[in-house]
C-alpha atoms as a PDB file:
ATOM      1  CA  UNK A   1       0.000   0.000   0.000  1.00  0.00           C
ATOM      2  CA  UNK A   2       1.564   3.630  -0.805  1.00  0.00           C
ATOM      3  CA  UNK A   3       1.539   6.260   1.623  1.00  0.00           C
ATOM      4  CA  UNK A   4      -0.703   8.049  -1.054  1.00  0.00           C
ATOM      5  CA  UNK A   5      -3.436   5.703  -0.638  1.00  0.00           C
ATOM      6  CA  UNK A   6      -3.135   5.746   3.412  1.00  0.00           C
ATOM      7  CA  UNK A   7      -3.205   9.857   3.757  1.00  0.00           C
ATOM      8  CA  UNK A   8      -6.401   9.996   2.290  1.00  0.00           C
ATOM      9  CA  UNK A   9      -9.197  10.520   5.108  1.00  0.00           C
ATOM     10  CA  UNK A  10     -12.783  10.592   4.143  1.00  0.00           C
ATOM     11  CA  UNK A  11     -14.826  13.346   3.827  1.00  0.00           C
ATOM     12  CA  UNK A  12     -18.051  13.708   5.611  1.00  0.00           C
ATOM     13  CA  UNK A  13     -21.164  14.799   3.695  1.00  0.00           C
ATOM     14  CA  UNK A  14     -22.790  17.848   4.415  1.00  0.00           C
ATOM     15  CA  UNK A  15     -26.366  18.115   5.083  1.00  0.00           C
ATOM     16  CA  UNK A  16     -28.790  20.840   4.943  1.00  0.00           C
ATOM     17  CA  UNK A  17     -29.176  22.706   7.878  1.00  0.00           C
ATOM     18  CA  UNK A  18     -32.582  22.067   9.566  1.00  0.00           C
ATOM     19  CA  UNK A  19     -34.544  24.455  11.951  1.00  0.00           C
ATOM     20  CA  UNK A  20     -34.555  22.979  15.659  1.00  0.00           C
ATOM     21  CA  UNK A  21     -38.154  21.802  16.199  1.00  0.00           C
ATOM     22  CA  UNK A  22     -39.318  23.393  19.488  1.00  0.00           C
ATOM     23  CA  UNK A  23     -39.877  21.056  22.218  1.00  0.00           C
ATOM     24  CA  UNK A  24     -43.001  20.496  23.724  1.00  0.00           C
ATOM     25  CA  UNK A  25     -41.572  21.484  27.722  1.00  0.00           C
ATOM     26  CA  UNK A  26     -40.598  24.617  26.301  1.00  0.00           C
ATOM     27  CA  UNK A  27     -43.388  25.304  24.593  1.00  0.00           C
ATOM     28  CA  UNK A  28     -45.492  24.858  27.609  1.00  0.00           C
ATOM     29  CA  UNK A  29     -42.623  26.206  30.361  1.00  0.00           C
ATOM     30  CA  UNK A  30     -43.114  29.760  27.862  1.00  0.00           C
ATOM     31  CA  UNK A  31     -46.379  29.418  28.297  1.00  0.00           C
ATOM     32  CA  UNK A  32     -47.079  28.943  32.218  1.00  0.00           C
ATOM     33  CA  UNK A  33     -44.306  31.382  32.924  1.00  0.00           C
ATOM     34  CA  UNK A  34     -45.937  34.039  30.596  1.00  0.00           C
ATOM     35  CA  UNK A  35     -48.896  33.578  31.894  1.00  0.00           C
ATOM     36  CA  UNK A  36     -48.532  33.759  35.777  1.00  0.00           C
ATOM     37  CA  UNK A  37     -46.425  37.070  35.302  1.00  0.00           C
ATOM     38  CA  UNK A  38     -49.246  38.561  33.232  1.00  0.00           C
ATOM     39  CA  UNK A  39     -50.885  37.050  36.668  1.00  0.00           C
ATOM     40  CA  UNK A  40     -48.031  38.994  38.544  1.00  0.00           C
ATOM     41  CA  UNK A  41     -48.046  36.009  40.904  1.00  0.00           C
ATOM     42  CA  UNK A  42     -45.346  34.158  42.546  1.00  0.00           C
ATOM     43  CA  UNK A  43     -43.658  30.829  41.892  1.00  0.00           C
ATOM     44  CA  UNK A  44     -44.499  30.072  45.051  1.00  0.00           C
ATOM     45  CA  UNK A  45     -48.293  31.235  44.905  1.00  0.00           C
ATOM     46  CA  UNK A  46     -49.009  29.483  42.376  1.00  0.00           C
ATOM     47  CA  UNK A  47     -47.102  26.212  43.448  1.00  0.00           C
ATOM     48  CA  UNK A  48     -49.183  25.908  46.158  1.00  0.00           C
ATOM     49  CA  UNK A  49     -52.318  26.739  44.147  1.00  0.00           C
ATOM     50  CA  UNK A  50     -51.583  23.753  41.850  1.00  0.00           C
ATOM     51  CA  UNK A  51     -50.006  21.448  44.956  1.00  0.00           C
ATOM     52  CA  UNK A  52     -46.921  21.353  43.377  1.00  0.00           C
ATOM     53  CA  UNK A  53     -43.543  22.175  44.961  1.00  0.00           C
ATOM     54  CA  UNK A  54     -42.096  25.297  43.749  1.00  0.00           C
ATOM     55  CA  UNK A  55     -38.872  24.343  42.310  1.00  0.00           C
ATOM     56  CA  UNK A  56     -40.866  21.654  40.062  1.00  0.00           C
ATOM     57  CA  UNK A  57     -42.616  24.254  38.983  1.00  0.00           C
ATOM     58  CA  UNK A  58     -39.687  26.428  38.217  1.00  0.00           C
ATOM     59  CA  UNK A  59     -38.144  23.528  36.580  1.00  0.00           C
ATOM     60  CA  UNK A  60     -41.119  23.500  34.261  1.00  0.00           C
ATOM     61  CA  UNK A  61     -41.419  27.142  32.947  1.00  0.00           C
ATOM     62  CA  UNK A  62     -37.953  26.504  32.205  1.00  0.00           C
ATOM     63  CA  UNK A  63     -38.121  23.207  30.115  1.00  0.00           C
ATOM     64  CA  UNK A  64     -36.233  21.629  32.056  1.00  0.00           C
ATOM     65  CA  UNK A  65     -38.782  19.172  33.053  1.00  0.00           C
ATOM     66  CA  UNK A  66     -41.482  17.018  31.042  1.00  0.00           C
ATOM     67  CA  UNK A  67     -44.738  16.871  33.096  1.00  0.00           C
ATOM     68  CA  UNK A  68     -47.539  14.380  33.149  1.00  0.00           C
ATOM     69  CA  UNK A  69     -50.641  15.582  32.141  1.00  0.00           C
ATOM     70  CA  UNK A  70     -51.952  15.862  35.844  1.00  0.00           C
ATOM     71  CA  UNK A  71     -49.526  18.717  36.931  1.00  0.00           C
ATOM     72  CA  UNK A  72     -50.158  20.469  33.434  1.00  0.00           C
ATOM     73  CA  UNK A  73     -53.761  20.625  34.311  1.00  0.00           C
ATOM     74  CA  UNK A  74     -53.239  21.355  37.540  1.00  0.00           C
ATOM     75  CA  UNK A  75     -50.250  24.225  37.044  1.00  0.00           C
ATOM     76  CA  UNK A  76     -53.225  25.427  34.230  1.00  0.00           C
ATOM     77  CA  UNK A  77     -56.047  25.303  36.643  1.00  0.00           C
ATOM     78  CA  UNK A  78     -53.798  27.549  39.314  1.00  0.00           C
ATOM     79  CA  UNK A  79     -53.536  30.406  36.883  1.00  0.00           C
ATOM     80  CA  UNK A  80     -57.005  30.179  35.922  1.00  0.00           C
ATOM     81  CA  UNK A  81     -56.852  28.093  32.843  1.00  0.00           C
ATOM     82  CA  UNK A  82     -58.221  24.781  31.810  1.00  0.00           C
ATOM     83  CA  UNK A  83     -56.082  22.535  29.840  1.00  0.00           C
ATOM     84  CA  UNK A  84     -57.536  23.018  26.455  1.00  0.00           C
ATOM     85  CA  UNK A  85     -56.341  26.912  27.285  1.00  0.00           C
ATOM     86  CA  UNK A  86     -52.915  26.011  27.578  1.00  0.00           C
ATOM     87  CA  UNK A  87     -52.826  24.310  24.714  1.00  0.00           C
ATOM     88  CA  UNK A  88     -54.422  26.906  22.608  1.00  0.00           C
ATOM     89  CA  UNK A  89     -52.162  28.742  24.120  1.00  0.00           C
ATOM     90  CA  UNK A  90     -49.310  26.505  22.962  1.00  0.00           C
ATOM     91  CA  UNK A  91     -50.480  25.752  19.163  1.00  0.00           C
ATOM     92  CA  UNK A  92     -50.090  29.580  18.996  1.00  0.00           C
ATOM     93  CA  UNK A  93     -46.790  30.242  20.235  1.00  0.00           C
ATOM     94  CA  UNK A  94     -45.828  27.659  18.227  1.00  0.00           C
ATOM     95  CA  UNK A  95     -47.563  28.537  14.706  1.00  0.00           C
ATOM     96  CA  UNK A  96     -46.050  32.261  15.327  1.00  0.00           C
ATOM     97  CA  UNK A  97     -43.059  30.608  15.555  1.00  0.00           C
ATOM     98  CA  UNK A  98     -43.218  28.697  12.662  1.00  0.00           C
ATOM     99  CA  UNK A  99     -44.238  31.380  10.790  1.00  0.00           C
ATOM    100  CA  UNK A 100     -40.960  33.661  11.902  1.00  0.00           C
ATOM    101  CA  UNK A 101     -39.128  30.468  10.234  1.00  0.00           C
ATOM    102  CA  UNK A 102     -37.184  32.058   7.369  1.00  0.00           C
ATOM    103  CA  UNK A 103     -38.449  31.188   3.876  1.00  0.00           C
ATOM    104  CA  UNK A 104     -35.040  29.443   2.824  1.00  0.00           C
ATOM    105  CA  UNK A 105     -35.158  27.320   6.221  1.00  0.00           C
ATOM    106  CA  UNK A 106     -38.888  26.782   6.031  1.00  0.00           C
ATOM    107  CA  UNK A 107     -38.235  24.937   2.443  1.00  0.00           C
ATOM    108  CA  UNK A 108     -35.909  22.487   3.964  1.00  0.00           C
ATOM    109  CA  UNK A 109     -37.867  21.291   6.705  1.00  0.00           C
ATOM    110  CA  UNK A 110     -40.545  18.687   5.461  1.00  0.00           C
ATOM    111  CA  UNK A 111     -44.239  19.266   6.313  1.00  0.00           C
ATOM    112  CA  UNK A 112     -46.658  16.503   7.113  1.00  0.00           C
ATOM    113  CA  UNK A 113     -49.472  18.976   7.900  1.00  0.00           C
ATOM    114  CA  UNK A 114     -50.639  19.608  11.220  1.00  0.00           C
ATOM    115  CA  UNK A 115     -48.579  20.072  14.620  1.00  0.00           C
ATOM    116  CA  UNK A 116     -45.340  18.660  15.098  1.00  0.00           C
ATOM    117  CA  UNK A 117     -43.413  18.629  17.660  1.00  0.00           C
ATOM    118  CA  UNK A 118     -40.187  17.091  19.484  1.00  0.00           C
ATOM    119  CA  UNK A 119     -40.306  15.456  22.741  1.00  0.00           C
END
């Protein structure tokens, strides 16, 4: 074997950069957080309100935490809201999002129609 043959190192394909598909505990963390400040409540108020302890719930408005559907409703139902509010809520943070996606981006990223998004 030369020591043309053994200098050559592959080179790895490129692919088209894809926009990040928001996660769903972000989506809602935005959400809840957003929403009790509007509030101008406290972590800890509303922690209590939804019997949760109030670092979870930090956690959560931070998406750093994926919670069952029994603390979303409840977190919902201590600011006021009922689950199918939050997720209204969601659906349009996320389709204004989608919609700030730049054209050029946008055409790269397959649609399969409805909402999509990573968990």
């Amino acid at each position: 074997m030369s020591d043309h043959a053994s200098s050559r190192t592959p080179v790895p394909l490129r692919r088209p950069a894809r926009a990040r598909e928001p996660l769903w505990r972000d989506l809602v963390g935005d959400v809840l957080r957003r929403e009790r400040l509007a509030q101008g409540r406290t972590l800890k108020e509303v922690a209590e309100a939804a019997r949760i302890s109030m670092p979870y719930l930090s956690e959560l408005e931070r998406g750093r935490k994926e919670a069952s559907s029994e603390v979303l409703a409840a977190a919902a139902r201590a600011l006021g809201l009922g689950l199918e509010d939050l997720l209204i809520r969601v659906h349009s943070d996320l389709t204004t999002r989608s919609a700030a996606v730049p054209a050029a981006v946008s055409a790269a990223v397959p649609r399969r129609g409805g909402l999509c998004l990573a968990a």
